[in-house]
Structures are given as structure tokens and as C-alpha cells.
Protein backbone atom coordinates (compact mmCIF):
# COMPACT_ATOMS: atom_id res chain seq x y z
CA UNK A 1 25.17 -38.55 -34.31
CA UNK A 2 26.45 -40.32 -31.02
CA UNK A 3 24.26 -40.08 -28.14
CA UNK A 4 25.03 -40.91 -24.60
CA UNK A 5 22.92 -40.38 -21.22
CA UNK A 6 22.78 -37.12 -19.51
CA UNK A 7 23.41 -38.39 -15.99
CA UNK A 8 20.49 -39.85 -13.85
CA UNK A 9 18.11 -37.69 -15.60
CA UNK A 10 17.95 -40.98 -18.10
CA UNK A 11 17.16 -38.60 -21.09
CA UNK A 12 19.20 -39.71 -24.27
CA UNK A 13 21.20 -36.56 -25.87
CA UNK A 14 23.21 -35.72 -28.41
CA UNK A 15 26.91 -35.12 -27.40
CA UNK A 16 26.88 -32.31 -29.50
CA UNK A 17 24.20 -30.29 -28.55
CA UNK A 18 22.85 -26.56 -29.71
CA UNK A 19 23.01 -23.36 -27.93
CA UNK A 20 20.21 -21.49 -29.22
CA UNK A 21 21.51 -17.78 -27.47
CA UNK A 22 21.86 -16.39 -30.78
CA UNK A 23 19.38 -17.22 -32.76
CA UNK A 24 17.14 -14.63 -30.30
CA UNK A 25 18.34 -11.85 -32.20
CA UNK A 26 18.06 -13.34 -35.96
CA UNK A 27 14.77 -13.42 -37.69
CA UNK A 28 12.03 -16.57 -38.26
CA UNK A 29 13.18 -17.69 -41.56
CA UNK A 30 16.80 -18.16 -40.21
CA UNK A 31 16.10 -20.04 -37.21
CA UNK A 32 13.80 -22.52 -38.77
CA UNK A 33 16.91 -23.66 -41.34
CA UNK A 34 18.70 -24.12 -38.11
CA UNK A 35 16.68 -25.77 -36.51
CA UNK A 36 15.90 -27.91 -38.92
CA UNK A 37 19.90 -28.61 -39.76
CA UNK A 38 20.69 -29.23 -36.36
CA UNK A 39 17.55 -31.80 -36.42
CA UNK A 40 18.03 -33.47 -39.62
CA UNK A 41 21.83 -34.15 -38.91
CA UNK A 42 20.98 -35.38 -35.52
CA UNK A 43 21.46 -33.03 -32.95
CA UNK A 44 18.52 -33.71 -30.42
CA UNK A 45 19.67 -31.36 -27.27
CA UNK A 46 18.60 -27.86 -27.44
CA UNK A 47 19.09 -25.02 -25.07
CA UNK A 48 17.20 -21.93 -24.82
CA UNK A 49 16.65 -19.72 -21.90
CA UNK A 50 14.03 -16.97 -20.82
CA UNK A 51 16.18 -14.64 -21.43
CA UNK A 52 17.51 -15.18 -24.79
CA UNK A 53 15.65 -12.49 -27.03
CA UNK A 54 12.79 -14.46 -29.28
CA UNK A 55 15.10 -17.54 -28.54
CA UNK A 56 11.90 -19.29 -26.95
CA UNK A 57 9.30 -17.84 -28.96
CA UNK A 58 11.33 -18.69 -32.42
CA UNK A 59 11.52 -22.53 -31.51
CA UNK A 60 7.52 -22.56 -30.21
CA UNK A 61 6.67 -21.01 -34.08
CA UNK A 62 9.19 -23.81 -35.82
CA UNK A 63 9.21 -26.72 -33.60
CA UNK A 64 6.23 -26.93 -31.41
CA UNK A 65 4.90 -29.64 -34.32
CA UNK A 66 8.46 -31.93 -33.55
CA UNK A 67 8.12 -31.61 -29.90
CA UNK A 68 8.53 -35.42 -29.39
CA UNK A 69 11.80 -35.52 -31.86
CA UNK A 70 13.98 -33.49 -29.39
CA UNK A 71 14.80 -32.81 -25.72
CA UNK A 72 14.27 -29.67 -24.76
CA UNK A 73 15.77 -27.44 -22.32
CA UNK A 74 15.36 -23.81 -20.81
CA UNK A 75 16.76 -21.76 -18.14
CA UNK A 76 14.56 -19.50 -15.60
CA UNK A 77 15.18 -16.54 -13.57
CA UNK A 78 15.83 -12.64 -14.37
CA UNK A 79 12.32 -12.94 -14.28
CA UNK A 80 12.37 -8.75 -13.75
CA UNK A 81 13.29 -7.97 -17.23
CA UNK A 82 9.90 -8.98 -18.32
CA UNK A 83 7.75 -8.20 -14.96
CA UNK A 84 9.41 -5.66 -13.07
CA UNK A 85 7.18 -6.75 -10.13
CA UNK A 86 8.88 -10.04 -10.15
CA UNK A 87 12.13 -10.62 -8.00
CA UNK A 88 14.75 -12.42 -10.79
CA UNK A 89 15.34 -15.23 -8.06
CA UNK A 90 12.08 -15.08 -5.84
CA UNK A 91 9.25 -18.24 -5.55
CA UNK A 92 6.95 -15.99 -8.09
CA UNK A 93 9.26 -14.69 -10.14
CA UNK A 94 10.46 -18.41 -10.91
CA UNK A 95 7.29 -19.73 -11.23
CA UNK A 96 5.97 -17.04 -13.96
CA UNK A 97 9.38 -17.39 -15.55
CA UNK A 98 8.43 -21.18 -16.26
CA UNK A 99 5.14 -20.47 -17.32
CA UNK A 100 6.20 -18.25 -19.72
CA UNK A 101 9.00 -20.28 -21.42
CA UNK A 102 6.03 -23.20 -21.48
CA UNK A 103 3.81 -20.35 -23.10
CA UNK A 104 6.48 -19.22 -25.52
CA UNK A 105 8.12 -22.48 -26.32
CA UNK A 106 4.15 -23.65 -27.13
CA UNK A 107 5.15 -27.28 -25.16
CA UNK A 108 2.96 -28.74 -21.95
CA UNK A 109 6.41 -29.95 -20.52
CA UNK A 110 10.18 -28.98 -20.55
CA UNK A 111 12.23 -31.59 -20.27
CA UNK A 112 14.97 -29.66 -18.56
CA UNK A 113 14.57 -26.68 -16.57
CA UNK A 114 18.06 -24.58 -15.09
CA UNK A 115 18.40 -22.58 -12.74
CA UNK A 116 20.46 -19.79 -14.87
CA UNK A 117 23.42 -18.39 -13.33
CA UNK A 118 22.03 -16.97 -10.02
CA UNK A 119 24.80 -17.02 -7.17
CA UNK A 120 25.48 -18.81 -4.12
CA UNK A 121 23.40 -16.57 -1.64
CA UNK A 122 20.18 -16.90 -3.73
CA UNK A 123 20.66 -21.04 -4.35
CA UNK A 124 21.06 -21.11 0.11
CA UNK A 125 17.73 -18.92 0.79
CA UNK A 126 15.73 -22.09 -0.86
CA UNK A 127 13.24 -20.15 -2.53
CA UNK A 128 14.43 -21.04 -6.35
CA UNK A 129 14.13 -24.77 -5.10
CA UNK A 130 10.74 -24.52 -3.24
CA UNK A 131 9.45 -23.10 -7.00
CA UNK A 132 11.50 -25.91 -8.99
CA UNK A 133 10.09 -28.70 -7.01
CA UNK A 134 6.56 -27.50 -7.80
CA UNK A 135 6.94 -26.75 -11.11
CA UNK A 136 8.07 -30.58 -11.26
CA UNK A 137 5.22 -32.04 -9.38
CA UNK A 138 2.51 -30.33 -11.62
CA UNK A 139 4.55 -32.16 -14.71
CA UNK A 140 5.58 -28.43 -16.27
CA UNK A 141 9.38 -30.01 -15.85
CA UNK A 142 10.67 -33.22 -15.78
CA UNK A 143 14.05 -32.60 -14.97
CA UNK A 144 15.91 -29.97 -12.76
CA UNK A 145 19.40 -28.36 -13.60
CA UNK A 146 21.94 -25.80 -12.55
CA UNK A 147 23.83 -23.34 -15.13
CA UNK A 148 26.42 -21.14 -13.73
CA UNK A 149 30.29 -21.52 -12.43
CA UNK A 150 32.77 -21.63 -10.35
CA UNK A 151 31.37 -21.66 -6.45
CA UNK A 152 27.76 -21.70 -6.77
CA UNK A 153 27.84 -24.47 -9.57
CA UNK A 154 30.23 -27.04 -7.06
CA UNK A 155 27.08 -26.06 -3.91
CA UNK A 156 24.76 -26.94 -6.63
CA UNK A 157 26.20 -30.43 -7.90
CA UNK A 158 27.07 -31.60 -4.06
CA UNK A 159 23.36 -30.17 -2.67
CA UNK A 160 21.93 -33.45 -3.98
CA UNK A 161 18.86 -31.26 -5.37
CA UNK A 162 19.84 -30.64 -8.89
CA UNK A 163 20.54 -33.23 -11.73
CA UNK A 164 22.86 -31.50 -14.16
CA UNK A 165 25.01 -29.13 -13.91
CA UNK A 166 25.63 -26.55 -16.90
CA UNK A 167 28.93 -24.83 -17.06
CA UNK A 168 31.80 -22.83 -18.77
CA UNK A 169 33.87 -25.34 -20.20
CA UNK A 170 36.55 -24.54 -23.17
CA UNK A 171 40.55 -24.66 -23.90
CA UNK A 172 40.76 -21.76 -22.23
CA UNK A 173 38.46 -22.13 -19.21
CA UNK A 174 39.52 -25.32 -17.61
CA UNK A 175 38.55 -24.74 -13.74
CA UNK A 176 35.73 -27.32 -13.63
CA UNK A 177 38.36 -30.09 -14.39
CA UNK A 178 40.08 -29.08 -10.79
CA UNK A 179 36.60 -29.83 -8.44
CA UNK A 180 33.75 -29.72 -10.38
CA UNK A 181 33.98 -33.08 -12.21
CA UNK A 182 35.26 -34.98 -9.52
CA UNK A 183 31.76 -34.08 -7.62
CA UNK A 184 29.61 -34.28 -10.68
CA UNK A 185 30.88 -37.88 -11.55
CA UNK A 186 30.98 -38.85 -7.87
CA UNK A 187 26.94 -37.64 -7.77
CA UNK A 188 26.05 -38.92 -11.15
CA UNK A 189 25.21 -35.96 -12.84
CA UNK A 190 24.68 -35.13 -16.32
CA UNK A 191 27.26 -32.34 -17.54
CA UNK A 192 26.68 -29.37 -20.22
CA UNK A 193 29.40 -27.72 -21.12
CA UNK A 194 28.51 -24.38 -22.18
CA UNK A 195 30.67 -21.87 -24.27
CA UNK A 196 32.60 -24.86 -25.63
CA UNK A 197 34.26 -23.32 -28.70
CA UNK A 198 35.09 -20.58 -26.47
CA UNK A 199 33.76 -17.95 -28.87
CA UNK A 200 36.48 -18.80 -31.67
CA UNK A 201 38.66 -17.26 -28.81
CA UNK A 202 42.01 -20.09 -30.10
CA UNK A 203 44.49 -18.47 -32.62
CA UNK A 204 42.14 -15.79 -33.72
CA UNK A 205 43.82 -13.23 -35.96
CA UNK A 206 41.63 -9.91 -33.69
CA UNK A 207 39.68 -9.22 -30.76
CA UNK A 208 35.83 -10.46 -30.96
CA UNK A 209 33.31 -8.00 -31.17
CA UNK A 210 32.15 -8.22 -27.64
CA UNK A 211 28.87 -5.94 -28.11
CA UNK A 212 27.80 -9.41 -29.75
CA UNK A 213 28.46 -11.64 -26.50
CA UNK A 214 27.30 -11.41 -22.82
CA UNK A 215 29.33 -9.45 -20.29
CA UNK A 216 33.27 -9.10 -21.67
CA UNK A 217 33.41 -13.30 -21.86
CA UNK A 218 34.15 -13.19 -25.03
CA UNK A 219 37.41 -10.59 -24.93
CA UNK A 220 38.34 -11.98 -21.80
CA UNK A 221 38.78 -15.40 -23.99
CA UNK A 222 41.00 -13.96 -26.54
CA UNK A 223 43.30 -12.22 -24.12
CA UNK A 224 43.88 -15.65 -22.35
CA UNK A 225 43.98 -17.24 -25.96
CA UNK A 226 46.61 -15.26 -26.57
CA UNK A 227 48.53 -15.93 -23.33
CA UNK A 228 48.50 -19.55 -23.52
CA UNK A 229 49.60 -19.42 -27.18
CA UNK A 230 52.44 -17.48 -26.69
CA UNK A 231 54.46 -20.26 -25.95
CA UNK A 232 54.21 -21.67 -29.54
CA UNK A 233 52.22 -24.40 -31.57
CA UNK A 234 50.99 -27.33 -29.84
CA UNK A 235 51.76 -30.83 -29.92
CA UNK A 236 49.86 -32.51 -32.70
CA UNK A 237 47.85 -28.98 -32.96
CA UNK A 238 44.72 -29.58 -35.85
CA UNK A 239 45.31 -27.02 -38.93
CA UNK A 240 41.55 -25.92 -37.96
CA UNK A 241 41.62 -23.70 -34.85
CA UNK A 242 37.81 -24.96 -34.72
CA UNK A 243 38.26 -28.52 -34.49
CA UNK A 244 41.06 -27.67 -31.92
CA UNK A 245 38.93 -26.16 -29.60
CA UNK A 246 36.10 -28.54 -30.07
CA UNK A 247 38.72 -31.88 -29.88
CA UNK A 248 39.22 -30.09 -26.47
CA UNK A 249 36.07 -30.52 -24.92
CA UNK A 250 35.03 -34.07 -26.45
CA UNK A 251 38.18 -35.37 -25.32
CA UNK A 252 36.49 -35.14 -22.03
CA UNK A 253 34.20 -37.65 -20.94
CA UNK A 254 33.39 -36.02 -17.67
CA UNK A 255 31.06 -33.94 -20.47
CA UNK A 256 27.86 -35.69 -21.78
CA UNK A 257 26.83 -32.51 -23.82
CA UNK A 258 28.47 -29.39 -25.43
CA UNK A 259 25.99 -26.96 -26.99
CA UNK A 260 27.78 -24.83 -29.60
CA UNK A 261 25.76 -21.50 -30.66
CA UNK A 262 25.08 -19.96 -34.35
CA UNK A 263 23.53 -18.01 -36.36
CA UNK A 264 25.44 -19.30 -39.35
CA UNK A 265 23.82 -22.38 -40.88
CA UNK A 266 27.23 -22.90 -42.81
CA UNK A 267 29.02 -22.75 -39.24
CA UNK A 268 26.89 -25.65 -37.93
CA UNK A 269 27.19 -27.36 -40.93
CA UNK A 270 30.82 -27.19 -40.27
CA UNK A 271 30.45 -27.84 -36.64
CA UNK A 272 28.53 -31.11 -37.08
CA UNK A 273 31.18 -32.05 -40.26
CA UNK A 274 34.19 -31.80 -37.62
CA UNK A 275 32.01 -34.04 -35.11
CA UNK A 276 31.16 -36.82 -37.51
CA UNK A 277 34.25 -36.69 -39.14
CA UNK A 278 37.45 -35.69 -37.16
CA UNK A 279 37.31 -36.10 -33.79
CA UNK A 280 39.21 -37.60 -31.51
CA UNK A 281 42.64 -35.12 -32.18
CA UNK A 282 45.19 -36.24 -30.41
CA UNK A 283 45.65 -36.77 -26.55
CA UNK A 284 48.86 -34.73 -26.78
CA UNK A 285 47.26 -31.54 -28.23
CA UNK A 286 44.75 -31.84 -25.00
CA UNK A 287 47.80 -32.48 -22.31
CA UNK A 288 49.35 -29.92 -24.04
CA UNK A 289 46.41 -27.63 -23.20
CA UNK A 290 45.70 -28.60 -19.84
CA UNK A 291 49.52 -28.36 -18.61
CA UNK A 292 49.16 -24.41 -20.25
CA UNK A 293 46.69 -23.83 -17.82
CA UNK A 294 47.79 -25.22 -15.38
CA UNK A 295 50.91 -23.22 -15.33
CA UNK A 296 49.47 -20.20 -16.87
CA UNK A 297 45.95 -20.01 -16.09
CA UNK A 298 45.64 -22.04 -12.65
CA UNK A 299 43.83 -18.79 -10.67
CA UNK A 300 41.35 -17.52 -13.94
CA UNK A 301 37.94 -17.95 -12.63
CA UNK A 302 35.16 -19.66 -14.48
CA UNK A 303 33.41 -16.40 -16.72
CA UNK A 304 29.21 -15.95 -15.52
């Protein structure tokens, strides 16, 4: 599996990564296959967050023993759905939030903590760093990252604090091509580009079942899937719709990770086939894409 360096955090990755969202709903047995797929093929970059259902506590029961054999990552905040006296984006609420992916997650370290999808106002009041920085000095984290969009995730690469920057990337969500990269290069950070496969969203046959995904992301996807394919095939366009959307996103170099979610062991199978096997597609399927949005899709804001 090809690796390259996430930014000037130094840590070696996987360029495909795996978004471990989803697996917080499935059951033990499940997750460990996985796991274990995603490890045995390769794939070295996982991300969890605190929120993710048993996400955390899944990979602590199957993984803790491999700790060394992967670089792990986690996202704090809404620290109120599991301590309603904790503020989601306060100093303590942070703080606990940390401890308890550590706890969970059954690891003395994370190698990358984010800051998960909190807006603007709350990154300016400083509290979320002031938490950050000391979860860093007493060696809980090693590195310190941003996940969110649109306004809050440019602040966040160009506040010289943070050293990736996690965001909605896909065919069909191409905003952080028109600032965000030029300010993420420019700084050196490491890039994750989350949503990548933009929830199967390209030439599907019917609307996703959105009680499966967070907020309406997913049906917002297919209803600009369908706009920007109204014009006709693309140039060059892949017979897999899959392999379309993820020769998208590694066409991009501006990206040092995309995490791609399952709880199909088949799917990743698949996933990690297309990677190995038949990527690039061509550079005219991907300027056909872009020029789409840009005409089509130019004012669609990044999905939270």
C-alpha cells in the first residue's frame, strides 16, 4: 500500500486510510475482520471519533495488542452526550473527552487528536486550544488536527495552531480545491479528506437511506450527483461508479489521506482492490468533474 507523509506531523500513512464511523453500530466479531483486512492489506491510518457509537471501544477490544502497527487517530468534543455537565467545546469538556477516547481506545497516546467539527466562534474563544495544548504536553497526543469545513476549517489551517486539517472532499464537494488547499500546502499541512466516496452518491440508481448517515449529507450528495450528471457521461468515465469517485480524490495530491468507511468487509476488499490495482483514471474524467462544478456547483457549501 503506498504511503506518503501527513504534513509536518512526520507520521507515515497510508493514502488510503479507514473511516471507522460505521463500524460503531456493528457488533465485535465484524469489526475485528475489518480491522484486521484493512491491517493485513496495508492500510495503517485509522479514524475514530468520541462520538462514533462503540467505534472507540471496538478498536481498544481488537487492536489495543497492535497498537505500534498503526497510527491512530480520534476526534474530541460533543463531550455533553456522554456528561451532560460537560460543555461539547469547553476546557473540561475537551479534556474528559480525551481521556475517555484514551480509556476506550485502551492506548497511553493518540497519535492524532481533531478537533471535530465545532464552528468558527468556538475555535476564536481559545478554550478548545488551551485543552489541546495540554493534552499534548502530558504526551496523551502527539499530534493536533482540525475536522470540519468550509470557514472554520480555512481559520483553522491559516491559525498556525493545528497540523492537519480534515475535510469534506468528494466529486461532488469540491470547495476545498477553491481556498483551502492553497493555504494547507502553503502551511504544510497534512490533509484528510473525509467522505471521499461521497456515500456512493455518483450514478446511483435511488436515493441513500439517509437514517444511516449524519445530518441529510448523504441525500444532499445524490441530489447534486444527479445534477452534475445530467449533462451526460464523462470523458474517459470508469465502468465502476466506485473507482470513479475514488480516481477523483487520489488524483489530488493536495490530499495525503482519504479514509473510506464500511461495514462491509467485501466493500473494503473492493476498495483496497481498486487502489492497488486501477488507479490513476484518467485526467480528463477529473477536468471533466471539476469544470461541472465549477459551472454547476460553484456556491454548494462544504456539508458538516
Amino acid at each position: 500500500m503506498e504511503q506518503t507523509t501527513l504534513g509536518k506531523t512526520g507520521l507515515r500513512v497510508s493514502r488510503l486510510g479507514i473511516g471507522l464511523s460505521e463500524i460503531g453500530s456493528s457488533d465485535e466479531s465484524n469489526v475485528k475482520k475489518i480491522l484486521a483486512t484493512a491491517l493485513d492489506a496495508g492500510i495503517n491510518f485509522f479514524d475514530t471519533a468520541s462520538c462514533y457509537g462503540r467505534s472507540e471501544e471496538f478498536i481498544g477490544k481488537t487492536m489495543s495488542s497492535m497498537r505500534d502497527n498503526f497510527v491512530l487517530a480520534s476526534k474530541c468534543g460533543h463531550s455533553s452526550r456522554f456528561n451532560e455537565n460537560f460543555k461539547d467545546w469547553g476546557y473540561k469538556g475537551i479534556k474528559a473527552s480525551i481521556d475517555r477516547s484514551l480509556r476506550l481506545l485502551k492506548t497511553d497516546r493518540l497519535d492524532l487528536i481533531q478537533v471535530h467539527s465545532c464552528d468558527l466562534q468556538e475555535l476564536e474563544k481559545g478554550e478548545i486550544m488551551k485543552a489541546l495544548e495540554e493534552s499534548k504536553s502530558e504526551g496523551k497526543v502527539l499530534h493536533l488536527g482540525y475536522s470540519g469545513d468550509n470557514d472554520a476549517a480555512v481559520w483553522a489551517a491559516e491559525s498556525g495552531f493545528f497540523e492537519t486539517i480534515q475535510t469534506s472532499f468528494n466529486l461532488v464537494e469540491q470547495k476545498a480545491r477553491y481556498k483551502l488547499f492553497d493555504v494547507t500546502r502553503n502551511n504544510g499541512l497534512g490533509v484528510i479528506a473525509k467522505r471521499p466516496i461521497a456515500n456512493g452518491a455518483w450514478r446511483a440508481l435511488e436515493k441513500p437511506n439517509v437514517s444511516a448517515a449524519p445530518s441529510d449529507y448523504a441525500a444532499e450528495y445524490y441530489k447534486r450527483a444527479q445534477i452534475l450528471g445530467e449533462i451526460g457521461p464523462l470523458y474517459d468515465e470508469p465502468e465502476d461508479r466506485i473507482l470513479t469517485s475514488m480516481g477523483f480524490i487520489f488524483s489530488f495530491d493536495e490530499v495525503d489521506v482519504a479514509i473510506i468507511g464500511t461495514q462491509n468487509r467485501h466493500h473494503l476488499k473492493s476498495n483496497i482492490e481498486m487502489y492497488n490495482n486501477s488507479l490513476p483514471i484518467s485526467k480528463s474524467t477529473v477536468d471533466d468533474l471539476c469544470s461541472r462544478f465549477d459551472s454547476l456547483g460553484n456556491e454548494w457549501n462544504q456539508r458538516t
